[in-house]
N, C-alpha and C. Protein backbone atom coordinates (compact mmCIF):
# COMPACT_ATOMS: atom_id res chain seq x y z
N UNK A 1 0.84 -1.20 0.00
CA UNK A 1 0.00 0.00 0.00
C UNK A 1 0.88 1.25 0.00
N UNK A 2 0.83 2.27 -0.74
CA UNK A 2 1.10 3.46 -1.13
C UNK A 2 0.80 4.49 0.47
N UNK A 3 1.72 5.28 0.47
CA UNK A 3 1.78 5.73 2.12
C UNK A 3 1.65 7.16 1.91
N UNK A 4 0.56 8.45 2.56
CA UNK A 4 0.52 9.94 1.98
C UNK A 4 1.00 10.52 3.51
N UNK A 5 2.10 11.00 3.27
CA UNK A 5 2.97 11.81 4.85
C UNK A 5 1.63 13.02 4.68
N UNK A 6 1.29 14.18 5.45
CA UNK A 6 0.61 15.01 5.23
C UNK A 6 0.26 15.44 6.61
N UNK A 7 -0.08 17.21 6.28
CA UNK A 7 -0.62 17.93 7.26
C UNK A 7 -1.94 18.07 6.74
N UNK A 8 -3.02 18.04 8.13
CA UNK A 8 -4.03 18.42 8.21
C UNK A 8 -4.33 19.68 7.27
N UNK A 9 -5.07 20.07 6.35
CA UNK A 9 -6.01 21.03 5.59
C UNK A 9 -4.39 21.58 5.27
N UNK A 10 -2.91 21.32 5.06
CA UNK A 10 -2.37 21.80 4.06
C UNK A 10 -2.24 21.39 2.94
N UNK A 11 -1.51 21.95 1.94
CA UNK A 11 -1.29 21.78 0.56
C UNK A 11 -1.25 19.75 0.19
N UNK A 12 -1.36 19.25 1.21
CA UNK A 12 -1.35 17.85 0.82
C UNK A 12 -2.88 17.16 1.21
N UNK A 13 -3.57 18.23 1.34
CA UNK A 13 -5.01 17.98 1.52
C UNK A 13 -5.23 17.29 -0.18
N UNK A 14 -4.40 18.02 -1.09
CA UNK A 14 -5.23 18.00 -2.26
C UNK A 14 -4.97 16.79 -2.75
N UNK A 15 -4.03 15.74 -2.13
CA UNK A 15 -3.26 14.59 -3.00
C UNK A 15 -4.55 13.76 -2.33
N UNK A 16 -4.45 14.00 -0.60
CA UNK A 16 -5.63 13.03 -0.25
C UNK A 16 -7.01 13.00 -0.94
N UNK A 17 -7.07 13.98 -1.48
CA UNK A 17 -8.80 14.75 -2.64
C UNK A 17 -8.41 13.73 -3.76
N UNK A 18 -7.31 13.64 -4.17
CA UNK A 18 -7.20 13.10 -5.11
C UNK A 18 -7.08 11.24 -4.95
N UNK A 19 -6.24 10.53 -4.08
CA UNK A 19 -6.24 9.60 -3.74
C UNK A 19 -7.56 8.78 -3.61
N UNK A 20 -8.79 9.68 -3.02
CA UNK A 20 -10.16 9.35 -2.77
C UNK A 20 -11.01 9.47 -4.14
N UNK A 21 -10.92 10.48 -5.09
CA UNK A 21 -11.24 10.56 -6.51
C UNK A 21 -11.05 9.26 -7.33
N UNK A 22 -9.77 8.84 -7.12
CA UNK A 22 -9.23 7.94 -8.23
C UNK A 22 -9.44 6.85 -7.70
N UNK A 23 -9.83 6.43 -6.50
CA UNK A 23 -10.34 5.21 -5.94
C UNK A 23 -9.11 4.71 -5.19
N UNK A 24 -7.62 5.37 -5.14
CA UNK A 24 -6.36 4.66 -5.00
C UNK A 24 -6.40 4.19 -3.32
N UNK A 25 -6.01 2.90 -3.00
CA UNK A 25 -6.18 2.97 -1.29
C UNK A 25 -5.00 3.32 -1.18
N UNK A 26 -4.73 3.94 0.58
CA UNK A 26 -3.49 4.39 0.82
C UNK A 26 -3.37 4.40 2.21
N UNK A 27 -2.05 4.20 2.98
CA UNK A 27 -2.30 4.86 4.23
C UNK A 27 -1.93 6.64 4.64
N UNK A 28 -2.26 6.80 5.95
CA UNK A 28 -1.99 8.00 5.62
C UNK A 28 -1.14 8.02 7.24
N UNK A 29 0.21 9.21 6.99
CA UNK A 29 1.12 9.72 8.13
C UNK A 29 1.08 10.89 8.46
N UNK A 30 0.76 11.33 9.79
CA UNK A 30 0.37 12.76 9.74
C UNK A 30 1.96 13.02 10.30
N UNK A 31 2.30 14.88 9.74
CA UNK A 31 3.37 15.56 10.32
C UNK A 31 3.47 16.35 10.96
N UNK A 32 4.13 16.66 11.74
CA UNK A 32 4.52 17.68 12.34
C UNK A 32 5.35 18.74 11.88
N UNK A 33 4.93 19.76 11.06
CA UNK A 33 5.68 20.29 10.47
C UNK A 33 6.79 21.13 11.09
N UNK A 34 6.22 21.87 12.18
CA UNK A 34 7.18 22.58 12.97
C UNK A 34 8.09 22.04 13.76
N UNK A 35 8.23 20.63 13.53
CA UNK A 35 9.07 20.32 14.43
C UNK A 35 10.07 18.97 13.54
N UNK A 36 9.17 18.68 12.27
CA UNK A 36 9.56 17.65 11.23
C UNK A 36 9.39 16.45 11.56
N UNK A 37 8.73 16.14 12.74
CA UNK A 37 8.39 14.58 13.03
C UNK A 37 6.85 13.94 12.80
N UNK A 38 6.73 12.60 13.25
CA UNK A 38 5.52 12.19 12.76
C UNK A 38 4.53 12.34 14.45
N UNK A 39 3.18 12.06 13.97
CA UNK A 39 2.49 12.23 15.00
C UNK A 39 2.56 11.10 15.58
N UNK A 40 3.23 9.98 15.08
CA UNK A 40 3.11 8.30 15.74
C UNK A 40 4.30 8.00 16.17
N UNK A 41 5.26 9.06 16.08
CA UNK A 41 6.46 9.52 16.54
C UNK A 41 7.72 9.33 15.62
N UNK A 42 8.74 9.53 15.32
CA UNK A 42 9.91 9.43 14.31
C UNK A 42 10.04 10.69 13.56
N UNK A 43 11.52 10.71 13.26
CA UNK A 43 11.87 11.82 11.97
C UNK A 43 11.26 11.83 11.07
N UNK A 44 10.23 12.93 10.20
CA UNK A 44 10.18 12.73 9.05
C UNK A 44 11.34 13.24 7.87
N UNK A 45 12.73 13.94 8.25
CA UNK A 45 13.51 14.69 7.49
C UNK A 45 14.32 12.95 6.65
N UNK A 46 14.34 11.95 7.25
CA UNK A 46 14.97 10.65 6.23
C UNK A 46 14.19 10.46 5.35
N UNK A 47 12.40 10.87 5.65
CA UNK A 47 11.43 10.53 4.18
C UNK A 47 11.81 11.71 3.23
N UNK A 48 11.22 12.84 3.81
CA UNK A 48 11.51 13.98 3.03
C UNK A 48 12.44 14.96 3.29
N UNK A 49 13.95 15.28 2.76
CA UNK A 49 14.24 16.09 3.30
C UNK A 49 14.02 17.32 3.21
N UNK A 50 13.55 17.93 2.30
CA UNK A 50 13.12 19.24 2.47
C UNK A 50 12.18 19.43 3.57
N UNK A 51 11.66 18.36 4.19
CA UNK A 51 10.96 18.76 5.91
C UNK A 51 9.41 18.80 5.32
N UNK A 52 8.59 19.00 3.67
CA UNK A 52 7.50 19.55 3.57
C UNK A 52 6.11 18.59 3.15
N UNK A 53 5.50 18.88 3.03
CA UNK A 53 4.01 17.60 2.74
C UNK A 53 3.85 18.37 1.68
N UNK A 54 3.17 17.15 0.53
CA UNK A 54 3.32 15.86 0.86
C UNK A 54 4.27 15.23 0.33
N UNK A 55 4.41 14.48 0.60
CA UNK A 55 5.49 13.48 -0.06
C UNK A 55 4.29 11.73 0.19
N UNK A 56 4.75 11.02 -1.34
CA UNK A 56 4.10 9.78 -1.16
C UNK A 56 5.38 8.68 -1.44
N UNK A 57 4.67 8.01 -0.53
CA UNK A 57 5.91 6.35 -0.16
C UNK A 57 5.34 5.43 -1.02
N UNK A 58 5.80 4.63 -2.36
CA UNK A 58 4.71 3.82 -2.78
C UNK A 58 5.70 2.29 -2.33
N UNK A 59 4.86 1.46 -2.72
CA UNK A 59 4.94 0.02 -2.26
C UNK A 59 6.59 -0.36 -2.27
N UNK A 60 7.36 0.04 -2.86
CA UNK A 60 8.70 -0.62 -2.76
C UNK A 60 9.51 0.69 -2.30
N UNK A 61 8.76 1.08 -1.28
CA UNK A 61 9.93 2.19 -1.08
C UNK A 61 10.16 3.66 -1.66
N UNK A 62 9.96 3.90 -2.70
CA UNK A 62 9.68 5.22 -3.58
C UNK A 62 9.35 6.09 -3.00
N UNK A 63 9.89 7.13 -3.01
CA UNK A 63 9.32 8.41 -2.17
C UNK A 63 9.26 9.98 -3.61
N UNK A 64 8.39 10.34 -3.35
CA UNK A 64 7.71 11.02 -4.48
C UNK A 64 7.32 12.35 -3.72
N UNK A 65 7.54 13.38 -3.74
CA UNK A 65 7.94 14.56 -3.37
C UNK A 65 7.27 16.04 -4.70
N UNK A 66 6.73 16.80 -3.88
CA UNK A 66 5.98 17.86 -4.25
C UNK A 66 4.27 17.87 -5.18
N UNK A 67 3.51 18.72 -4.34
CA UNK A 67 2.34 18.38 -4.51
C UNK A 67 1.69 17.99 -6.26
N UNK A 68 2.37 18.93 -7.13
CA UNK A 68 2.01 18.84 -8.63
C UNK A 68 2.38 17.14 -9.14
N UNK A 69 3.50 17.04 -8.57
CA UNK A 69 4.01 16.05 -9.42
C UNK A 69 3.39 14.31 -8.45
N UNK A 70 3.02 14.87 -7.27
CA UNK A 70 2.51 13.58 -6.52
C UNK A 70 0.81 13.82 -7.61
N UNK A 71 0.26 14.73 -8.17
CA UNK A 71 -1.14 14.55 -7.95
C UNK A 71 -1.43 14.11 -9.68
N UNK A 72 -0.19 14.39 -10.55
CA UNK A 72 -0.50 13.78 -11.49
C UNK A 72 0.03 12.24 -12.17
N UNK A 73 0.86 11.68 -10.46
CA UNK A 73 1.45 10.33 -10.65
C UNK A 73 0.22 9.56 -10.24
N UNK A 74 -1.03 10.29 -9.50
CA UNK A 74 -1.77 9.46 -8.66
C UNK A 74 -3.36 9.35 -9.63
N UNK A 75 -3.26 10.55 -10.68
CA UNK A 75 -3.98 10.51 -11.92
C UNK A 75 -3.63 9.13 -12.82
N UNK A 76 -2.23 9.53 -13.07
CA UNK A 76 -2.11 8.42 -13.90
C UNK A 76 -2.60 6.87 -13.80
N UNK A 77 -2.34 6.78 -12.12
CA UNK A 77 -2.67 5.49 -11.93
C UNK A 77 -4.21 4.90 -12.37
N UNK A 78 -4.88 5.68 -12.31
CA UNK A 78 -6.41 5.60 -12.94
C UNK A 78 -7.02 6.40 -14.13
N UNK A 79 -6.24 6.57 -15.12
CA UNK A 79 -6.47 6.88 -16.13
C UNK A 79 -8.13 7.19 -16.44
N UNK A 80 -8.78 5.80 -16.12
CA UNK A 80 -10.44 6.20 -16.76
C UNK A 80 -11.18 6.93 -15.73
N UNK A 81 -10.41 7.32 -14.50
CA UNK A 81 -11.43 8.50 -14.07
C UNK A 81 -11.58 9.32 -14.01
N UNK A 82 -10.31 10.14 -15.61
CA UNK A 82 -10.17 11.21 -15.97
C UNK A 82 -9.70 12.55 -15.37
N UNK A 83 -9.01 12.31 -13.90
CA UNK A 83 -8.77 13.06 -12.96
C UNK A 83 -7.43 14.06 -14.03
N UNK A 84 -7.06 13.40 -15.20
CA UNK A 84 -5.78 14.34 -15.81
C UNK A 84 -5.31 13.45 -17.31
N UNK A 85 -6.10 14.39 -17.76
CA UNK A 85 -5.77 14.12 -19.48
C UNK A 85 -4.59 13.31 -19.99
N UNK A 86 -4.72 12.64 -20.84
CA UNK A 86 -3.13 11.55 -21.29
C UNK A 86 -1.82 12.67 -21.01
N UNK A 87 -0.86 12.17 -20.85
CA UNK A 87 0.67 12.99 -20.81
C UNK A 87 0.75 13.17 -22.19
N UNK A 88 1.34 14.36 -22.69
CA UNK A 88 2.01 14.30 -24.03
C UNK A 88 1.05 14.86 -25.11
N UNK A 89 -0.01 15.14 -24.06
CA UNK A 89 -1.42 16.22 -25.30
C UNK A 89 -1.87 17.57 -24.67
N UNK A 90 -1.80 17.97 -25.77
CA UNK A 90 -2.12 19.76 -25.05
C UNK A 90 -2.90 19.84 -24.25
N UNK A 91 -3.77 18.69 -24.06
CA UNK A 91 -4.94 19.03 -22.89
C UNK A 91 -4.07 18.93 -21.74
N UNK A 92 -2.97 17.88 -21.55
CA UNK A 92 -2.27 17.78 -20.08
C UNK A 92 -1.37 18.72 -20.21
N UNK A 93 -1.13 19.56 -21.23
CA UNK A 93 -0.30 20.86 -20.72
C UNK A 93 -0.94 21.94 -20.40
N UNK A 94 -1.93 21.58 -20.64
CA UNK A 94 -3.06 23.03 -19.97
C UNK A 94 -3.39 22.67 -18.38
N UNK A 95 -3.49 21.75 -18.42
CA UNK A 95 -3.69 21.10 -16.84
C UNK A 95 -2.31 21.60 -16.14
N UNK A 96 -1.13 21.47 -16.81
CA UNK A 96 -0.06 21.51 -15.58
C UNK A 96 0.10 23.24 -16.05
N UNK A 97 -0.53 24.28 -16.67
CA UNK A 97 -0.30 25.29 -16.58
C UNK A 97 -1.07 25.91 -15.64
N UNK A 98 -2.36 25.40 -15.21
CA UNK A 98 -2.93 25.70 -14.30
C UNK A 98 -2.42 24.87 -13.03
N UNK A 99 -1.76 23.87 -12.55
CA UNK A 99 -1.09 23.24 -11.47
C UNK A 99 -0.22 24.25 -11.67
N UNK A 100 0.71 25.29 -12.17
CA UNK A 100 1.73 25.80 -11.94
C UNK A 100 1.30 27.01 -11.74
N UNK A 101 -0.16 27.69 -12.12
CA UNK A 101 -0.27 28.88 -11.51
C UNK A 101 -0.93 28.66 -9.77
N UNK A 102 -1.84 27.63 -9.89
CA UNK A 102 -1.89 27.73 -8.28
C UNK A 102 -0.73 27.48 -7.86
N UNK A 103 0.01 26.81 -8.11
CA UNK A 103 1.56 26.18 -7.15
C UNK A 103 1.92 27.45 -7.26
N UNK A 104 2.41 28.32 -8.30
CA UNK A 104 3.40 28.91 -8.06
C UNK A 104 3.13 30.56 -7.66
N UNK A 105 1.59 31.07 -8.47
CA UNK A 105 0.86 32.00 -7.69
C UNK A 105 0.01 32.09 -6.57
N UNK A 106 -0.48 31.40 -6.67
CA UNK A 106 -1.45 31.38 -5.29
C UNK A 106 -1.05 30.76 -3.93
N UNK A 107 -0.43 29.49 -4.08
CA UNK A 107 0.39 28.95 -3.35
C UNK A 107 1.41 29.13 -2.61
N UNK A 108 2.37 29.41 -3.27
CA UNK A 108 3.70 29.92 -2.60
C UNK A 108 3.83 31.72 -2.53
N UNK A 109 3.54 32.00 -3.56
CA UNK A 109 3.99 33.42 -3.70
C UNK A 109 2.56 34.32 -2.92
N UNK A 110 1.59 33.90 -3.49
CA UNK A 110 0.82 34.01 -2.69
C UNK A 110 0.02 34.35 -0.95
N UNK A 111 -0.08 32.78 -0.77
CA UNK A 111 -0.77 32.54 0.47
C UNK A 111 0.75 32.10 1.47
N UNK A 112 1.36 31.38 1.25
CA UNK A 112 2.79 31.21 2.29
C UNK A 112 3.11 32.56 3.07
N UNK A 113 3.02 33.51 2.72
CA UNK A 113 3.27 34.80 3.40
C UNK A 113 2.42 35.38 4.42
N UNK A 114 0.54 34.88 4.40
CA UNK A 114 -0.41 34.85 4.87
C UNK A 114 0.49 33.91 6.32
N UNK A 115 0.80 32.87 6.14
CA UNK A 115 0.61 31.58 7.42
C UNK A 115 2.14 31.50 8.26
N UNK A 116 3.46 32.21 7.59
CA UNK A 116 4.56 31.93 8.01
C UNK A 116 4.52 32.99 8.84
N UNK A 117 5.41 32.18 9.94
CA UNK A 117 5.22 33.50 11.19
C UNK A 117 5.84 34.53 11.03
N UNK A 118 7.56 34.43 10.54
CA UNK A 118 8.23 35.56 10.26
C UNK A 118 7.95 36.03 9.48
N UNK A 119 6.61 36.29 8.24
CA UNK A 119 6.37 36.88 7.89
C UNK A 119 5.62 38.70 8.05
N UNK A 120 6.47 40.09 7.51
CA UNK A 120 5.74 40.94 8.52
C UNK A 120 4.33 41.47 7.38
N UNK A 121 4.09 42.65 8.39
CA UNK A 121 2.81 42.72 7.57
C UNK A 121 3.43 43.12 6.35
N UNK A 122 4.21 43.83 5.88
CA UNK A 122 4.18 44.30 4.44
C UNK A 122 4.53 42.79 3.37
N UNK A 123 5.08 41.81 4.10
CA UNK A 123 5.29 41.11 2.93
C UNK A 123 3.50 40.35 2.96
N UNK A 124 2.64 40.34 3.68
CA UNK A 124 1.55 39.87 3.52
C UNK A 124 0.83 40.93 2.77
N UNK A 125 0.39 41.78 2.94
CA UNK A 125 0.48 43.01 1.81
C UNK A 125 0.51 42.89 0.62
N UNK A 126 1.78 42.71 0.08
CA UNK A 126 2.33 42.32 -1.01
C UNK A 126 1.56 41.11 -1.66
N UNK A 127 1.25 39.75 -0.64
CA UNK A 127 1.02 38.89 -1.16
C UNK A 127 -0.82 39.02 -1.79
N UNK A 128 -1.11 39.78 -1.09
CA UNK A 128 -2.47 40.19 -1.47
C UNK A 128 -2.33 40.70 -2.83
N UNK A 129 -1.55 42.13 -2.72
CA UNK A 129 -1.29 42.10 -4.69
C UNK A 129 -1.66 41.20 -5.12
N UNK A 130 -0.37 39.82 -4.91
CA UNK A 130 -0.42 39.04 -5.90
C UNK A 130 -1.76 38.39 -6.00
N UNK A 131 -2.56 38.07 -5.11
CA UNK A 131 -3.70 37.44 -4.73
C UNK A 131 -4.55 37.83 -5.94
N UNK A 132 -4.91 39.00 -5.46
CA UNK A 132 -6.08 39.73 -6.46
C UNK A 132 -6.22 39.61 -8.18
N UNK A 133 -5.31 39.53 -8.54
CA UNK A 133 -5.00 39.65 -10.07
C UNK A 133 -5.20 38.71 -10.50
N UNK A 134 -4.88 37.20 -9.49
CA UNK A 134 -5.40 36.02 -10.43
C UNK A 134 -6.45 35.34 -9.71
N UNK A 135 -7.50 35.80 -8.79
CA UNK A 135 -8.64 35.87 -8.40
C UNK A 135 -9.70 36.51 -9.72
N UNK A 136 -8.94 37.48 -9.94
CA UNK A 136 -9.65 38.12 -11.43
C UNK A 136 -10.10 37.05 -12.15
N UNK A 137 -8.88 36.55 -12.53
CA UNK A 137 -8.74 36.12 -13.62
C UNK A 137 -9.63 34.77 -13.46
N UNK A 138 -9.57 33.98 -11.95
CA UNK A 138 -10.13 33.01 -11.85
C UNK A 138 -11.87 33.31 -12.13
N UNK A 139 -12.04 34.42 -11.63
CA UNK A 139 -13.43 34.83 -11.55
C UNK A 139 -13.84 35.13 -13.00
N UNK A 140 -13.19 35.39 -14.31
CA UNK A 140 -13.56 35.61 -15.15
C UNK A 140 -13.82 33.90 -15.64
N UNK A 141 -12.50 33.22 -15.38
CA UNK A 141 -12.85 31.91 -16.03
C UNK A 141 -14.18 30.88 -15.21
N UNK A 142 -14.12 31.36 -14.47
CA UNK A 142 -15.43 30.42 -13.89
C UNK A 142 -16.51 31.06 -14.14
N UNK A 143 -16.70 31.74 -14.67
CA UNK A 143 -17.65 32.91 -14.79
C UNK A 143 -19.14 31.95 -15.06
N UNK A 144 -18.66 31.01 -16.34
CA UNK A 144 -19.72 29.84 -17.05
C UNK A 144 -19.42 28.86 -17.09
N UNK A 145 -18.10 28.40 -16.04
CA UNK A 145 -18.01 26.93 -16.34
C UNK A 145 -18.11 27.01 -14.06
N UNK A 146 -18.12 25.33 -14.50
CA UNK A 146 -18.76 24.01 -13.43
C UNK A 146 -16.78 23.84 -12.47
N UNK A 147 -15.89 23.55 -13.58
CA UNK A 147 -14.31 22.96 -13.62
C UNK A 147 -13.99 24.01 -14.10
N UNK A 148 -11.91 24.02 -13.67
CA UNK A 148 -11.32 24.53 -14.42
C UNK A 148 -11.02 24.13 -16.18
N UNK A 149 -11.20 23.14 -15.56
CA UNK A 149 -11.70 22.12 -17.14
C UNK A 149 -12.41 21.90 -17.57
N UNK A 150 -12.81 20.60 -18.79
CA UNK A 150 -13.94 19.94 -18.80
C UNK A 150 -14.35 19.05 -18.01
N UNK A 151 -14.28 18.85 -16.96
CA UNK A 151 -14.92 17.86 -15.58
C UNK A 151 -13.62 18.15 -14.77
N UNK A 152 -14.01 17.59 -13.80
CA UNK A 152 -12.94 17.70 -12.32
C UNK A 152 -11.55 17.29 -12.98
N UNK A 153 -10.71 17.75 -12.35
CA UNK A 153 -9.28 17.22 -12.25
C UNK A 153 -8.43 17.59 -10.88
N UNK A 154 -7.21 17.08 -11.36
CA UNK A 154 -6.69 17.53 -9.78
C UNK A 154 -6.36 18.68 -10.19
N UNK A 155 -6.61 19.30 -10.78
CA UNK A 155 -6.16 20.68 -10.88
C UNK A 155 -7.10 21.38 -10.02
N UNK A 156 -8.67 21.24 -10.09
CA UNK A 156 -9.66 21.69 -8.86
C UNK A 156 -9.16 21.09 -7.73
N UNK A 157 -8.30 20.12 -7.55
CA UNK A 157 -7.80 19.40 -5.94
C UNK A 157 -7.28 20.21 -5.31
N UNK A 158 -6.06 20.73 -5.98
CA UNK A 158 -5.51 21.51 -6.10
C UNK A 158 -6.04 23.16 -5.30
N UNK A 159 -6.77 23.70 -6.44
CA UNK A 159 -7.12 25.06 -6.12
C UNK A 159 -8.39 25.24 -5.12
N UNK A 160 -9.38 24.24 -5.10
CA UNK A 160 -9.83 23.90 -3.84
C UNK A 160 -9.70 24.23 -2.34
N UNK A 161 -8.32 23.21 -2.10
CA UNK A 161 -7.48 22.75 -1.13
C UNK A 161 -7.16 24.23 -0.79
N UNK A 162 -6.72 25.29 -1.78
CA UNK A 162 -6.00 26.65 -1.83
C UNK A 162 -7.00 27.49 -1.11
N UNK A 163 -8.01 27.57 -2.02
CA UNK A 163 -8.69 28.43 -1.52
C UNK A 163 -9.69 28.24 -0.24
N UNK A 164 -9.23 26.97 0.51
CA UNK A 164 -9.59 26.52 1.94
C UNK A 164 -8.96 27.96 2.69
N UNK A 165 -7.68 28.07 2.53
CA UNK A 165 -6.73 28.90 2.98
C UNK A 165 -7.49 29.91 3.13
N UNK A 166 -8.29 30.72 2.78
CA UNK A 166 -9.01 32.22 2.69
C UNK A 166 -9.55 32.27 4.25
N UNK A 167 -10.32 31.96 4.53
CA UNK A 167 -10.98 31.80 6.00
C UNK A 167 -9.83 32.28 6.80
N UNK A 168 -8.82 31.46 7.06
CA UNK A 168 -7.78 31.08 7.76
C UNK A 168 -6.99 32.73 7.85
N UNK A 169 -6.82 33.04 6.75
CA UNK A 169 -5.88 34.53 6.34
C UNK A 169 -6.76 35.20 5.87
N UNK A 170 -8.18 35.23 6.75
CA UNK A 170 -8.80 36.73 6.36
C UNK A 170 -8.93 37.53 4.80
N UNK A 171 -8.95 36.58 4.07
CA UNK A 171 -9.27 36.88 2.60
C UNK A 171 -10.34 36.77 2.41
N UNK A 172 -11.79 37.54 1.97
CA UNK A 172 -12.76 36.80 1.71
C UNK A 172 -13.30 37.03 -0.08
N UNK A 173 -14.12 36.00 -0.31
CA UNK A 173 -14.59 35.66 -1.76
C UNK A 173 -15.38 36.73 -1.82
N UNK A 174 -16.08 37.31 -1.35
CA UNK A 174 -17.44 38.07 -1.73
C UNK A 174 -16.87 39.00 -2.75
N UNK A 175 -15.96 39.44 -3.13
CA UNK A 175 -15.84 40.22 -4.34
C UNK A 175 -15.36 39.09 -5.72
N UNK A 176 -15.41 38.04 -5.17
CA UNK A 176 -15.47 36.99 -6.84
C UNK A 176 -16.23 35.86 -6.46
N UNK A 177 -17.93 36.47 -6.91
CA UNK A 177 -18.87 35.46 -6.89
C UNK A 177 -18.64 34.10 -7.36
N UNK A 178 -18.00 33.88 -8.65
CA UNK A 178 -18.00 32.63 -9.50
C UNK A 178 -17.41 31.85 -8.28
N UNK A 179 -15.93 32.69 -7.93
CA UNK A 179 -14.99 31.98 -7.28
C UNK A 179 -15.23 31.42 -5.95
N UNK A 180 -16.34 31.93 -5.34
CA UNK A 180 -16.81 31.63 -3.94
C UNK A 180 -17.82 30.32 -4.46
N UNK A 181 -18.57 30.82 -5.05
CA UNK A 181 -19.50 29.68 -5.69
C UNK A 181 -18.24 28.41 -6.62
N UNK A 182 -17.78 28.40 -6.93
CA UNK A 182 -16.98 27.50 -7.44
C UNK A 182 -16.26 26.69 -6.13
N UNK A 183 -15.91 27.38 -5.28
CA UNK A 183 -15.63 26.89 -4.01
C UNK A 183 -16.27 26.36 -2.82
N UNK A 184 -17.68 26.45 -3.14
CA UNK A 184 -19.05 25.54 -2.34
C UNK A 184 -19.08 24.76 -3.16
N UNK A 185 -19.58 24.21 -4.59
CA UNK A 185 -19.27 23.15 -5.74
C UNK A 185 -18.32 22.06 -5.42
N UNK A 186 -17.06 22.65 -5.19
CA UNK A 186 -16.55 21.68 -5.15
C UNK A 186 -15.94 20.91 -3.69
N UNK A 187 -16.43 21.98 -2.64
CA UNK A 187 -16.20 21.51 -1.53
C UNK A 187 -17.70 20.51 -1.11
N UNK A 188 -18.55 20.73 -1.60
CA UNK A 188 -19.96 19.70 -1.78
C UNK A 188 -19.29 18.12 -2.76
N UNK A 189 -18.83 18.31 -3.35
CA UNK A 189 -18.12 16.52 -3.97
C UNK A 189 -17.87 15.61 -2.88
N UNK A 190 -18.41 14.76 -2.96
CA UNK A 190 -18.22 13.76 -1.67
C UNK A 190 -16.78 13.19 -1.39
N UNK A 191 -15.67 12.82 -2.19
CA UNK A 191 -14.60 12.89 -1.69
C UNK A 191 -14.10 14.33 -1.17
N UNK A 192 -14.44 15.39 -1.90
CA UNK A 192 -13.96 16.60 -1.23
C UNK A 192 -14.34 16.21 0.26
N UNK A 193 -15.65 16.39 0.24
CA UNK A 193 -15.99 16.79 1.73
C UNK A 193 -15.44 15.43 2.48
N UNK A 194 -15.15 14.29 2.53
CA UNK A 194 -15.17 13.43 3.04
C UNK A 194 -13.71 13.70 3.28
N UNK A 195 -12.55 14.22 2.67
CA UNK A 195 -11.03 14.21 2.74
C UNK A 195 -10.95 15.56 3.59
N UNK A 196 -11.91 16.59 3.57
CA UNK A 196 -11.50 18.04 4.90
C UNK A 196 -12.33 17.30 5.38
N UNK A 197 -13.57 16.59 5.64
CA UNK A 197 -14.14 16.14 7.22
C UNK A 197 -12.57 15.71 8.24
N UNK A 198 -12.42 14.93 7.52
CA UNK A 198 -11.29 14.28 8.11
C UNK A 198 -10.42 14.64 8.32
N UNK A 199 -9.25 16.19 7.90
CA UNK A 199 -8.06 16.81 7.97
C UNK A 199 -9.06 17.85 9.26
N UNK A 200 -9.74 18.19 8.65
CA UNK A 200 -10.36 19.04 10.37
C UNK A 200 -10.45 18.86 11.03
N UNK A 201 -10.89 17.27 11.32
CA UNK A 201 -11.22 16.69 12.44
C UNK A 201 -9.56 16.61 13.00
N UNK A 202 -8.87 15.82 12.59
CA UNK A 202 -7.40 15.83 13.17
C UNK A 202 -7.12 17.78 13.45
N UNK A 203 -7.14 18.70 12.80
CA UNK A 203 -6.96 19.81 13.14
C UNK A 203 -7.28 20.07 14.84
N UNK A 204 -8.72 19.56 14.94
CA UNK A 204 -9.34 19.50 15.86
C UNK A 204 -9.03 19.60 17.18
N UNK A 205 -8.88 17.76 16.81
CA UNK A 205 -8.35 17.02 17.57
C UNK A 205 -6.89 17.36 18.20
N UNK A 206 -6.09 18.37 17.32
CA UNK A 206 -4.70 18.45 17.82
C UNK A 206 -4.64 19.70 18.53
């Protein structure tokens, strides 16, 4: 069985969204990020060393590292449930252009500045800039569609999972209807809701 290291409602929420989508069984290891260990106790810096979730362990050992590239190894594995277009066709390069603007706008450059402590207010500030501009943009594209695509992918796992983050850092949707409404949609999908029942509840619980 395939093993998902992960923090509660972070960025590795979206692999578990996805793991539950594609039908894949798995176990799951929760982390401690601030401190790099597991909650069942041990180092996690020998699995991953960069210290970060998620990272996936598959059956012989394999350790598979960063959220884009764990969520379209875990597509592949189930091809017919369409979670991510064949490799090698413009449809899956449109998919990883949108995995690279949440990863790399919304995500890091983004929202990381919102949650890190040494962050001061002006670099959160800043990250709002960045926020807004492709909130636009999201709000224009959802404007008439359901997906960022033509049906779910992990690319909604993905931006989903992201825009959980808003609550948390005092961002709110009400100035991008689509985008708020696109974000009840897909937090209503029964693996959605069934993968944050469960990262909250551990939130909770801890």
């Amino acid at each position: 069985m395939i093993t998902l290291y992960f923090t509660p409602m972070a960025c590795s929420l979206a692999t578990r969204i996805t793991l539950y989508e594609a039908g894949v069984e798995a176990g799951f290891q929760e982390v401690m990020l601030s401190s790099k260990t597991l909650r069942e106790g041990g180092n996690y810096l020998p699995i991953n060393a960069k210290g970060q979730v998620p990272a996936l362990v598959l059956e012989d050992g394999t350790v598979i590292t960063e959220g884009p590239a764990i969520l379209q190894f875990i597509a592949d594995l189930r091809p017919d449930f369409g979670l991510a277009p064949p490799a090698g066709t413009l449809a899956r390069t449109r998919l990883q252009g949108w995995l690279h603007l949440i990863g790399a706008e919304l995500h890091s450059a983004g929202f990381v500045p919102f949650m890190h402590p040494a962050a001061p207010p002006e670099a959160k500030a800043f990250a709002r800039l960045r926020i807004e501009p492709k909130f636009d943009y999201l709000e224009r594209h959802l404007g008439e569609r359901e997906t960022l695509m033509d049906g779910f992918t992990i690319a909604d796992a993905y931006l989903v999972t992201v825009l959980g983050w808003c609550e948390h850092c005092g961002i709110a949707l009400s100035g991008w209807p689509a985008l708020a409404a696109y974000r009840e949609r897909m937090r209503a999908r029964p693996h959605v809701a069934r993968a944050m029942g469960e990262e909250l509840s551990l939130r909770t619980a801890a």
